[in-house]
N, C-alpha and C. Protein backbone atom coordinates (compact mmCIF):
# COMPACT_ATOMS: atom_id res chain seq x y z
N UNK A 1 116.52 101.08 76.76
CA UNK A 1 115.43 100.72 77.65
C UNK A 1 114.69 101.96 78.13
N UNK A 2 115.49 103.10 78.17
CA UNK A 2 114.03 104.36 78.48
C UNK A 2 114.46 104.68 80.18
N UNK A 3 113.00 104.60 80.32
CA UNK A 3 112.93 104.83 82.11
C UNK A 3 111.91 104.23 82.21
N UNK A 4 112.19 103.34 83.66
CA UNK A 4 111.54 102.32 84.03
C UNK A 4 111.75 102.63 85.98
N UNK A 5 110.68 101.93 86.70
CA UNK A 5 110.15 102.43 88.21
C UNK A 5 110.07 100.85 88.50
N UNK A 6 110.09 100.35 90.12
CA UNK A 6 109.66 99.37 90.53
C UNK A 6 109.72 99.73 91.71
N UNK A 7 109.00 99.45 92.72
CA UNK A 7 108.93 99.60 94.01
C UNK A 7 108.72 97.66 95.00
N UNK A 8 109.08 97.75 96.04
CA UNK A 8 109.23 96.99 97.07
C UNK A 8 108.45 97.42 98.31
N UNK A 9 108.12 96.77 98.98
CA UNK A 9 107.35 96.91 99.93
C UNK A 9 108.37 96.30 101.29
N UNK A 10 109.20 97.39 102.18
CA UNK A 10 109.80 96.70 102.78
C UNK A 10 109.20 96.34 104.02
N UNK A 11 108.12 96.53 104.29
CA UNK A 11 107.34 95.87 105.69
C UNK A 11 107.04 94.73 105.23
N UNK A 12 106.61 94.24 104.33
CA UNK A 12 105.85 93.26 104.13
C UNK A 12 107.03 91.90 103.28
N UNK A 13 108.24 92.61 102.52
CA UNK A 13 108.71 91.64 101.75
C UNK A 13 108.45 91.49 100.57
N UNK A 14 107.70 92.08 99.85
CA UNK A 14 107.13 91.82 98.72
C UNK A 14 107.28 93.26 97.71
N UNK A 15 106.53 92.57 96.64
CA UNK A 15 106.46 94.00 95.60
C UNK A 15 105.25 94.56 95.96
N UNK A 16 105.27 95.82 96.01
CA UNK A 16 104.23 96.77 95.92
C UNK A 16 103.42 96.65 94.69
N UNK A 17 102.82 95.63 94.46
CA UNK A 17 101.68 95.50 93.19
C UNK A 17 100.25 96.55 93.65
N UNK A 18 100.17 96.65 92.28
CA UNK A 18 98.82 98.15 92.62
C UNK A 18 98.69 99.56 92.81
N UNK A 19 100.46 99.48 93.67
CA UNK A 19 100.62 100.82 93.84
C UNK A 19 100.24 101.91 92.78
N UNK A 20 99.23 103.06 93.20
CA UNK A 20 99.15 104.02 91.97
C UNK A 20 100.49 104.46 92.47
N UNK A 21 101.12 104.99 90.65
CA UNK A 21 102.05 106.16 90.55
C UNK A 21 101.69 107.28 89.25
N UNK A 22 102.50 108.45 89.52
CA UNK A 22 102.01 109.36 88.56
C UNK A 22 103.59 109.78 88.16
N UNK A 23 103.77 109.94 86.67
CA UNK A 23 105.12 110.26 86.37
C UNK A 23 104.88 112.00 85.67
N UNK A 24 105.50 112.64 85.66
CA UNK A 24 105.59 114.06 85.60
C UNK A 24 106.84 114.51 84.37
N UNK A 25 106.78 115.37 83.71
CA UNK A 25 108.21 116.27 83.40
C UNK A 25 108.09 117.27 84.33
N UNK A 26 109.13 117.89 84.11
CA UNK A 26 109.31 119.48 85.22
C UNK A 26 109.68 120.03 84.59
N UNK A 27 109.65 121.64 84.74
CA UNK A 27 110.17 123.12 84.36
C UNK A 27 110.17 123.49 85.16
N UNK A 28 111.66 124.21 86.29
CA UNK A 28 111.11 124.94 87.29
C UNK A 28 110.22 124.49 88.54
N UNK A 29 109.35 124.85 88.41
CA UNK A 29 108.33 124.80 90.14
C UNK A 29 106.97 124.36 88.88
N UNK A 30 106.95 123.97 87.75
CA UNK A 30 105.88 123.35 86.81
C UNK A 30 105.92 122.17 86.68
N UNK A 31 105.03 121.60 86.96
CA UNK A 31 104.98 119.54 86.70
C UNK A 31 103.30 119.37 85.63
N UNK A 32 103.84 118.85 84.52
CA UNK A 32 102.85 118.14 83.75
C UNK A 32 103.08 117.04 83.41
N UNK A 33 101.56 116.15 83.88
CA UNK A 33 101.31 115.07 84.03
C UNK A 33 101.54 114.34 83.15
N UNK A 34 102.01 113.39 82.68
CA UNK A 34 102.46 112.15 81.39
C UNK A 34 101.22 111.05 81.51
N UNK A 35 101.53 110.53 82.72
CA UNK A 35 100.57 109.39 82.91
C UNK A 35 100.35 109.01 84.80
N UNK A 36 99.20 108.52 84.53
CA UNK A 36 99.08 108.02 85.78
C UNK A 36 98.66 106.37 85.57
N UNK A 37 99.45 105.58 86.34
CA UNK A 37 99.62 103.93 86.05
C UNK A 37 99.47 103.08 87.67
N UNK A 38 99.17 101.86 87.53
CA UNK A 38 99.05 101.24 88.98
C UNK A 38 100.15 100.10 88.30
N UNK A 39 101.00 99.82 89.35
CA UNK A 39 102.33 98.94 89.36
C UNK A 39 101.67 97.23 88.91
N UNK A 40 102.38 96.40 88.38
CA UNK A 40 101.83 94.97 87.84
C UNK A 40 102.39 94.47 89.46
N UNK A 41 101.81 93.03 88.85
CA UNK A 41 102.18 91.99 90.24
C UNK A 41 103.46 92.31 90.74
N UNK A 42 104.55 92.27 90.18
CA UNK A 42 105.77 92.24 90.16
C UNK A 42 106.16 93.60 90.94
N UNK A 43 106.02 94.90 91.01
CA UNK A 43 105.69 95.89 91.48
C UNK A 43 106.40 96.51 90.47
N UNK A 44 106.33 96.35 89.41
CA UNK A 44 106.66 97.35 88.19
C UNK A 44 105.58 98.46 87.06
N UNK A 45 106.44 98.37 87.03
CA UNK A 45 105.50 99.74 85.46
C UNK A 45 105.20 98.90 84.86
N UNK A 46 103.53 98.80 84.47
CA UNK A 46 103.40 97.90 83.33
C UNK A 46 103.71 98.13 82.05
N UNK A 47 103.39 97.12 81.18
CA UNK A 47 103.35 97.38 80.10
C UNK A 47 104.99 98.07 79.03
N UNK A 48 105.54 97.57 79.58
CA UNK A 48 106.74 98.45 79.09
C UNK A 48 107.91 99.30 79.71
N UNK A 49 108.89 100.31 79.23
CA UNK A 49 108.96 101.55 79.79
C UNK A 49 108.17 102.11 79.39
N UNK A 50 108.59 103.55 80.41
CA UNK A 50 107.85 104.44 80.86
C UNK A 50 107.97 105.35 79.36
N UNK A 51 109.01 105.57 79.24
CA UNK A 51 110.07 106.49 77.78
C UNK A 51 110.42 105.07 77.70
N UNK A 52 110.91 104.67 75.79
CA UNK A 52 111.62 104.09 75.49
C UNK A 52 112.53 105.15 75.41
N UNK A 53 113.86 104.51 74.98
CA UNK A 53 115.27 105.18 74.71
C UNK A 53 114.61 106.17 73.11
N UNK A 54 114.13 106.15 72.71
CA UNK A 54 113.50 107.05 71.43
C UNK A 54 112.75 108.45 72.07
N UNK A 55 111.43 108.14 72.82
CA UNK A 55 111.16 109.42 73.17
C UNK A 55 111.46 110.03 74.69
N UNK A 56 112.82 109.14 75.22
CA UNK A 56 113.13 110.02 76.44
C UNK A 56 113.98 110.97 76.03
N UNK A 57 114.12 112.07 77.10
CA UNK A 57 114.53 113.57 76.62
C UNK A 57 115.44 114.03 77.81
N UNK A 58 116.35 114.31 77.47
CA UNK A 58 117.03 114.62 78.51
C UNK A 58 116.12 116.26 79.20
N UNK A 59 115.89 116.05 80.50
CA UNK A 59 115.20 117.03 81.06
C UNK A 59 115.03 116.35 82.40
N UNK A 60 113.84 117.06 83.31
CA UNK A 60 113.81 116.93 84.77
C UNK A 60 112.54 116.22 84.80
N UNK A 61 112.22 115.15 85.75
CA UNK A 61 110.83 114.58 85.52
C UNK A 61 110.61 114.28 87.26
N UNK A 62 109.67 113.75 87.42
CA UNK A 62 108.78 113.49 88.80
C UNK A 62 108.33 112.37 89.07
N UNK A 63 108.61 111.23 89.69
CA UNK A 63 107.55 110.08 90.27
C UNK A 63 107.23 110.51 91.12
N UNK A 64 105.58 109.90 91.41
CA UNK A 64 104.88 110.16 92.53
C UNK A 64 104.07 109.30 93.12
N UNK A 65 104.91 108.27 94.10
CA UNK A 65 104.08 107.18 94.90
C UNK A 65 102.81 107.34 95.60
N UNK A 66 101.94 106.73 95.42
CA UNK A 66 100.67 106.73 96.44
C UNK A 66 100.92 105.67 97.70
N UNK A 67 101.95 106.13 98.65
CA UNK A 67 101.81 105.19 99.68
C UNK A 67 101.44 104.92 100.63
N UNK A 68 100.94 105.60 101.01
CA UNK A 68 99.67 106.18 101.84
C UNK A 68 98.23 105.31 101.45
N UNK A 69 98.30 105.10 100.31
CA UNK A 69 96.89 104.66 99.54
C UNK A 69 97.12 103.30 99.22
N UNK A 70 98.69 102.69 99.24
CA UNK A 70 98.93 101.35 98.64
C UNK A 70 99.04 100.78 100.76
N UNK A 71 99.11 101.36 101.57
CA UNK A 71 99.55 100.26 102.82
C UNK A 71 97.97 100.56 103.47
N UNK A 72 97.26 101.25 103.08
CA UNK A 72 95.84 101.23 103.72
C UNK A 72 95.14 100.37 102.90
N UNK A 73 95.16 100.21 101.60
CA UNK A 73 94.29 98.62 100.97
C UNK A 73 95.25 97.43 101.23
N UNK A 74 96.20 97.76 102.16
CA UNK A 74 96.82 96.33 102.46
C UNK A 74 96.29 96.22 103.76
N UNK A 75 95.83 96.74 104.11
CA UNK A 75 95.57 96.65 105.84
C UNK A 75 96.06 96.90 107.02
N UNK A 76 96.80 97.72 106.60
CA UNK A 76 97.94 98.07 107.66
C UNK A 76 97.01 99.21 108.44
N UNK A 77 97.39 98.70 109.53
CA UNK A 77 96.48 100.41 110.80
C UNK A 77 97.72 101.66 110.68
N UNK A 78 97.23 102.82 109.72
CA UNK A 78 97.97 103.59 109.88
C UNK A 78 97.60 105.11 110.77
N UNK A 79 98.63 105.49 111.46
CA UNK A 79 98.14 106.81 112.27
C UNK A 79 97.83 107.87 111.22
N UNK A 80 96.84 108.49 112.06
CA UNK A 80 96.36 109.78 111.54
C UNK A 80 96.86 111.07 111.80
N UNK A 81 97.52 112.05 111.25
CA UNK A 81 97.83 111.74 110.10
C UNK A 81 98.79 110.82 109.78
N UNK A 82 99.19 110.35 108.72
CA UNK A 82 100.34 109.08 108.03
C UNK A 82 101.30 110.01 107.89
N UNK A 83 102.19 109.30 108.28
CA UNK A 83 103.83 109.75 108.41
C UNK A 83 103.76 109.67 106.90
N UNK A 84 103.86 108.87 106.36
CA UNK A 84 104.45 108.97 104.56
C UNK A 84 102.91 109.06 103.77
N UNK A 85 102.62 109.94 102.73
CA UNK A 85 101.26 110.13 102.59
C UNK A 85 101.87 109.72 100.68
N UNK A 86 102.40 110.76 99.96
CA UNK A 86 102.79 110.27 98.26
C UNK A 86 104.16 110.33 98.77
N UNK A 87 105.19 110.02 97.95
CA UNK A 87 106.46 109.63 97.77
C UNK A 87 106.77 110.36 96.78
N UNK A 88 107.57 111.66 96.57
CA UNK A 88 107.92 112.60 95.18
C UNK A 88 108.84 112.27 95.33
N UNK A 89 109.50 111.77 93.72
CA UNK A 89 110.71 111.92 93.69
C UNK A 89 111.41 112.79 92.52
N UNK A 90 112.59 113.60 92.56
CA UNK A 90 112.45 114.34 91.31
C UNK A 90 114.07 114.10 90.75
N UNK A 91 114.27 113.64 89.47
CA UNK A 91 115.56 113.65 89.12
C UNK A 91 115.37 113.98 87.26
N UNK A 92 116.67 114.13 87.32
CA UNK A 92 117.37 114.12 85.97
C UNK A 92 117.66 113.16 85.24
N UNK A 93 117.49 113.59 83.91
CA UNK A 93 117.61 112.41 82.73
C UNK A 93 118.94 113.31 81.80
N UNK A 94 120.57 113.15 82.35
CA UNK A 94 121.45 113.66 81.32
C UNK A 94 121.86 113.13 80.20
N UNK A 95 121.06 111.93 80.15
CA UNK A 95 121.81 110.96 78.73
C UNK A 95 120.41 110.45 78.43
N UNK A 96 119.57 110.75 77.45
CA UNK A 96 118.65 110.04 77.10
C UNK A 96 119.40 108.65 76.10
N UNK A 97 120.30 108.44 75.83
CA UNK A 97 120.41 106.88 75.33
C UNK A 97 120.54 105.87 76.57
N UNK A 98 120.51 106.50 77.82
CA UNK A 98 121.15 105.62 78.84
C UNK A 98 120.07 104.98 79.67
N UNK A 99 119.70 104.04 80.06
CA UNK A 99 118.68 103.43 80.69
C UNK A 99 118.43 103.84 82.11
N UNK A 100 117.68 105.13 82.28
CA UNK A 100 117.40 105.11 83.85
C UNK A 100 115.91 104.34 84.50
N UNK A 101 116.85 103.54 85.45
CA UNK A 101 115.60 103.29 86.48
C UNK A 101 115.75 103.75 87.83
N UNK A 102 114.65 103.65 88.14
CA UNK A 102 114.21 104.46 89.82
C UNK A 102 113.34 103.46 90.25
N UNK A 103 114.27 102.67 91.39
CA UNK A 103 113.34 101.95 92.11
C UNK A 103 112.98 102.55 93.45
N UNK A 104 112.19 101.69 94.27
CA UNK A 104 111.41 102.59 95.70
C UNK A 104 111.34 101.56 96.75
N UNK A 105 112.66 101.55 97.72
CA UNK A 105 112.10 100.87 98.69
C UNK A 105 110.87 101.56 99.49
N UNK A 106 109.99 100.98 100.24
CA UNK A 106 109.72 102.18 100.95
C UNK A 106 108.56 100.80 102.21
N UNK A 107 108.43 101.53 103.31
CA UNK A 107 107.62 100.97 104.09
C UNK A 107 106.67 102.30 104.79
N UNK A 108 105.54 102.25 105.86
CA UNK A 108 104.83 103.26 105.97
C UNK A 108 105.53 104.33 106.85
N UNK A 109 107.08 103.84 107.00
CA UNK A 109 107.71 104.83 107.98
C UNK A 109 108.85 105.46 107.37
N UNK A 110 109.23 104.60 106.15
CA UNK A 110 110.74 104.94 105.49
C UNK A 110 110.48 105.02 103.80
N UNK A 111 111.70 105.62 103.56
CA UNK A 111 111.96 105.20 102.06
C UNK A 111 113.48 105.58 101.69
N UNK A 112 113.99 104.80 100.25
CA UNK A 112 114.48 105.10 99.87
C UNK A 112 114.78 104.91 98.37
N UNK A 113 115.44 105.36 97.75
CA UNK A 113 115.88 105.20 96.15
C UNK A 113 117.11 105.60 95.75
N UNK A 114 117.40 105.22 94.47
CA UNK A 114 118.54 105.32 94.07
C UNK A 114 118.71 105.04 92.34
N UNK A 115 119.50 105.34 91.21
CA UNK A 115 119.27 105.00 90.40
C UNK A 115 119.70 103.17 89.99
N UNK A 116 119.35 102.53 89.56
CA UNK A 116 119.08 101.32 89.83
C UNK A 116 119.48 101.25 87.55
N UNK A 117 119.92 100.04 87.77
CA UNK A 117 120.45 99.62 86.23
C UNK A 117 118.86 98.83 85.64
């Protein structure tokens, strides 16, 4: 299955549909960009994984939530500045045959993740 993202919206109950995200590799203190995608209804990655199990690589990579940008087109009154503005997250891929996902709870005050099957 690759690597695959879904996020939740825990203020609201729902999936974070729309959310932009941007996925990254890393080297070091270097991040180049792969893709930048907006989440389906469901609050997933569309279209697929992200890597199938073929071209994921074992190495260091980056999600990067826009949540800041997904609870202000929901309507939420957020303070200025926003406590949570993108959501970086940075992990490791040691088994490219192994299916990592990274899901995202997150609300405009919290978050969290974990690797997720």
């Amino acid at each position: 299955m690759g690597l695959s993202t879904h996020v939740l919206d825990t203020m609201h109950g729902c999936p974070a549909a729309g959310m932009t995200v941007e996925l990254y590799t890393t080297q070091g203190a270097q991040a180049t960009l792969v893709k930048r995608f907006e989440l389906n209804h469901d609050g997933r990655n569309p279209d697929g994984p992200l890597y199938d199990n073929e071209s994921l690589k074992v190495g260091t990579y980056r999600l990067v939530f826009d949540v800041q940008g997904y609870f202000a087109r929901t309507g939420v009154s957020l303070p200025e500045p926003n406590f949570l503005n993108r959501v970086s997250i940075d992990f490791g891929v040691a088994h490219a045959d192994q299916h990592y996902h990274v899901p995202l709870l997150v609300s405009p005050w919290s978050y969290s993740t974990y690797r997720g099957s």
